[in-house]
N, C-alpha and C. Protein backbone atom coordinates (compact mmCIF):
# COMPACT_ATOMS: atom_id res chain seq x y z
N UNK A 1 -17.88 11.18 26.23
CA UNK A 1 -16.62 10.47 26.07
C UNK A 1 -16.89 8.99 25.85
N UNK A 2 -16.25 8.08 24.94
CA UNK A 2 -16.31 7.00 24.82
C UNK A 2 -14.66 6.65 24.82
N UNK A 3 -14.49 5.54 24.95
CA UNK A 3 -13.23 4.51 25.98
C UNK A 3 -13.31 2.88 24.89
N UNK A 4 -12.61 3.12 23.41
CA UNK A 4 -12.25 1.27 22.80
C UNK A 4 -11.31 0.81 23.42
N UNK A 5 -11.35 -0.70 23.25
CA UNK A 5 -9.89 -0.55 23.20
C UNK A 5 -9.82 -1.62 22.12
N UNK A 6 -8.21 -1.38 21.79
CA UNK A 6 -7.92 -2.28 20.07
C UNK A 6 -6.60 -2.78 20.54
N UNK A 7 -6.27 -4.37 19.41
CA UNK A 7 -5.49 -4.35 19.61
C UNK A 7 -3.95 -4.31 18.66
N UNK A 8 -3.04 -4.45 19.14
CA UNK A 8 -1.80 -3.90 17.74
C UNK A 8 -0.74 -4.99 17.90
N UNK A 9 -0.43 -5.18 16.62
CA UNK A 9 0.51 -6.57 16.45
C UNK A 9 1.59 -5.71 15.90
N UNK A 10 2.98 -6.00 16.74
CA UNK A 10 3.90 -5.57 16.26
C UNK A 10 4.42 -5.08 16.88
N UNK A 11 4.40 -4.75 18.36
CA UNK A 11 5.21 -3.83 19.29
C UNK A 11 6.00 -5.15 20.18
N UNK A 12 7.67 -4.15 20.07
CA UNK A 12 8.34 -4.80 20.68
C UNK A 12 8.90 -4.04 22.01
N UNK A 13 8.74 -2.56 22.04
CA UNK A 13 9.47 -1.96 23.09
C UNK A 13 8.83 -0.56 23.28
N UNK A 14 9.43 0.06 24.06
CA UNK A 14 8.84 1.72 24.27
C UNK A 14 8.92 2.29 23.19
N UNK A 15 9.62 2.41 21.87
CA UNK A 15 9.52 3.50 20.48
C UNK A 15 8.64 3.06 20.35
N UNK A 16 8.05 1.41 20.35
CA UNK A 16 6.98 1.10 19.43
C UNK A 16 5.88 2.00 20.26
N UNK A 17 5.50 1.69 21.21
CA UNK A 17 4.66 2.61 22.05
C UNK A 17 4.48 3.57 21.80
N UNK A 18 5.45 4.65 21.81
CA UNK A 18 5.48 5.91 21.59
C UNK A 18 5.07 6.44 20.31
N UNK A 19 5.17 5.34 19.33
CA UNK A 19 5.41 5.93 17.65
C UNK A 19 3.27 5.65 17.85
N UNK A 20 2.77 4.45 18.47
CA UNK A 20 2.05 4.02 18.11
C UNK A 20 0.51 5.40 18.63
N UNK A 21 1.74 5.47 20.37
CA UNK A 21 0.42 6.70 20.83
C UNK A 21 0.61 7.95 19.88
N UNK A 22 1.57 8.23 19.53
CA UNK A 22 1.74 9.67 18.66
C UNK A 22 0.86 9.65 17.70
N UNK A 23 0.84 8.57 16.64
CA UNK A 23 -0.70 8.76 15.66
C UNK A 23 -1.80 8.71 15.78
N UNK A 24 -2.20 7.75 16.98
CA UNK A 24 -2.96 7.82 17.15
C UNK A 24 -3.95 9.03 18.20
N UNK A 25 -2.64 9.65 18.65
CA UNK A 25 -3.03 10.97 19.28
C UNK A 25 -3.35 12.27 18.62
N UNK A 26 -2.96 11.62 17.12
CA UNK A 26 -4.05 12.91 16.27
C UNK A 26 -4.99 12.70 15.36
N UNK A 27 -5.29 11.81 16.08
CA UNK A 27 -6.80 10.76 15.43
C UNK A 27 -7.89 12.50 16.26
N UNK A 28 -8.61 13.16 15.32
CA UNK A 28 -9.32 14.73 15.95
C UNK A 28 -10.02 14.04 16.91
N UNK A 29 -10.40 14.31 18.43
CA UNK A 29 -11.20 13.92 18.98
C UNK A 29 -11.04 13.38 19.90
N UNK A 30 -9.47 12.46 19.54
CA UNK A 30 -8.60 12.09 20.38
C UNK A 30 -8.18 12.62 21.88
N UNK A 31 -8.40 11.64 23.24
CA UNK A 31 -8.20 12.85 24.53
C UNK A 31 -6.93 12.09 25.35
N UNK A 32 -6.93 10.48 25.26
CA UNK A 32 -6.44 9.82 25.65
C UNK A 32 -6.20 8.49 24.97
N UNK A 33 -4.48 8.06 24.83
CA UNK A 33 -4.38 6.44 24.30
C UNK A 33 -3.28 6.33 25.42
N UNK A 34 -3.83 4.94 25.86
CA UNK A 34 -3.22 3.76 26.91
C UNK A 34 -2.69 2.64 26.34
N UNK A 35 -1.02 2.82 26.10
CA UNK A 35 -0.74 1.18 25.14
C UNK A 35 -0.36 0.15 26.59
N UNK A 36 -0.46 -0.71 26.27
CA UNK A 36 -0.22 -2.03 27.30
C UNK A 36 0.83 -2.93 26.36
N UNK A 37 2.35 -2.47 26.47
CA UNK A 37 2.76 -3.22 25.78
C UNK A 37 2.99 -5.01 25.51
N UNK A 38 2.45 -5.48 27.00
CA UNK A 38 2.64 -6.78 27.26
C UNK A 38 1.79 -7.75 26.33
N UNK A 39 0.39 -6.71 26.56
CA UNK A 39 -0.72 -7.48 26.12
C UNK A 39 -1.12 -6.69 24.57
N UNK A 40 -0.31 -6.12 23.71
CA UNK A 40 -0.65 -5.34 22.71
C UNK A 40 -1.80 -4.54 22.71
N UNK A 41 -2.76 -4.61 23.73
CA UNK A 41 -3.66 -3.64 23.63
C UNK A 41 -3.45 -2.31 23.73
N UNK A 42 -4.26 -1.00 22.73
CA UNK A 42 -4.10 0.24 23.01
C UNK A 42 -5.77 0.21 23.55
N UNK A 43 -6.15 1.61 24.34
CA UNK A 43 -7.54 2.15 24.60
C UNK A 43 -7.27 3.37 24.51
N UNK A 44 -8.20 3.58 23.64
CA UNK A 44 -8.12 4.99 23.48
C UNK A 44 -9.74 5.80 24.04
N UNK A 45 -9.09 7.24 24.27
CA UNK A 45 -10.68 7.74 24.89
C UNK A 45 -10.65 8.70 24.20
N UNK A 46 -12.20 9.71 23.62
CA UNK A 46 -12.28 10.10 22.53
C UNK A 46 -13.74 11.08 23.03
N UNK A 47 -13.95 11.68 22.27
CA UNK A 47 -14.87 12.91 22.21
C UNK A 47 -16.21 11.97 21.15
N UNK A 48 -16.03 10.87 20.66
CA UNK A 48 -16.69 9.93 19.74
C UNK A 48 -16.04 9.00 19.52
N UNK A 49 -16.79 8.04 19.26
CA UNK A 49 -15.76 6.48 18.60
C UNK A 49 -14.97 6.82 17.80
N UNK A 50 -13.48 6.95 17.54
CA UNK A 50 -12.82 6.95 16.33
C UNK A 50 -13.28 5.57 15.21
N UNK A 51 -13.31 6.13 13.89
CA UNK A 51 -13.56 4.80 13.04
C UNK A 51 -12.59 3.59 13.12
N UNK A 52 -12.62 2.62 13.31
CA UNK A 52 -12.14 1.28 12.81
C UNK A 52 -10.88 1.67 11.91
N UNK A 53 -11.04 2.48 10.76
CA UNK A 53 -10.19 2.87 9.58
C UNK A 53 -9.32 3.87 10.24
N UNK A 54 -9.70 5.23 10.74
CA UNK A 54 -9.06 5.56 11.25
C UNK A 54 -7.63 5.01 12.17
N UNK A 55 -8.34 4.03 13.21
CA UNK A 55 -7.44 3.33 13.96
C UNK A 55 -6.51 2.77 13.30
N UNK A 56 -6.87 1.86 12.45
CA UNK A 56 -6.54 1.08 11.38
C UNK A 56 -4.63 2.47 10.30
N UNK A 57 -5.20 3.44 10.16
CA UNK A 57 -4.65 3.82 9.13
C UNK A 57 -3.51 4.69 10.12
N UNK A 58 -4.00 5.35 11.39
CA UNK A 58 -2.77 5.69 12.46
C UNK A 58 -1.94 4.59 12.63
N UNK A 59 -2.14 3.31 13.23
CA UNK A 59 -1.07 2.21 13.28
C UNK A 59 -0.46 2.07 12.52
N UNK A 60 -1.22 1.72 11.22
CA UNK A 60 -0.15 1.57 10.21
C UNK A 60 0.77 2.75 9.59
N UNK A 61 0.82 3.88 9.86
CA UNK A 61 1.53 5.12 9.68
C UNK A 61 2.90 4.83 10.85
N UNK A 62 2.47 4.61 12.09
CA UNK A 62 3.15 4.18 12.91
C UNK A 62 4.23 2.45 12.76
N UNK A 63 3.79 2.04 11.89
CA UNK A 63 4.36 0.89 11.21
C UNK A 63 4.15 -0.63 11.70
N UNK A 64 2.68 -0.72 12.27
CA UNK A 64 2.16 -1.77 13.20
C UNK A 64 0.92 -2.09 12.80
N UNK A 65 0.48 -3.10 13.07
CA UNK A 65 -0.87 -3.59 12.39
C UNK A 65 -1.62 -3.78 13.44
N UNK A 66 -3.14 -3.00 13.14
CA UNK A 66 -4.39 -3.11 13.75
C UNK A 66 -4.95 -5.04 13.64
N UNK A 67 -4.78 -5.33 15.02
CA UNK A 67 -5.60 -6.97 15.43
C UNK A 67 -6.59 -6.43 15.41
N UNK A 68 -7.57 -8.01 16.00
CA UNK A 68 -8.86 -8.08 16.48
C UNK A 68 -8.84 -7.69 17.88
N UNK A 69 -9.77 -6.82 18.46
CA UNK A 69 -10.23 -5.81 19.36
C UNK A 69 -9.77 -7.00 20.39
């Protein structure tokens, strides 16, 4: 198991949260995402590092932009 964490620009409330863990919860491999809405950070825990792109391409499906880690 490996444990990133990233962070996401653009959350204002619990949908954002919710929309943001839902894609990224079918990132394959995916076991666990922790959003912190205060501090925009998500961590996600994983069966392998999800790619950068990956992360990257769930948020933005979710309608939020991947920050710097």
């Amino acid at each position: 198991m490996s444990t990133t964490t990233w962070s996401v620009r653009g959350m204002t409330c619990g949908h954002c949260v919710a929309a943001v863990t839902e894609e990224i919860s079918a990132i394959p491999g995916v076991s666990d995402v922790a959003v912190d809405l205060a501090s925009g950070l998500v961590t996600v825990t994983a069966d392998a590092d999800p790619s950068a792109d990956a992360i990257a391409a769930a948020v933005d499906e979710a309608g939020y932009t991947l920050g710097p880690a």
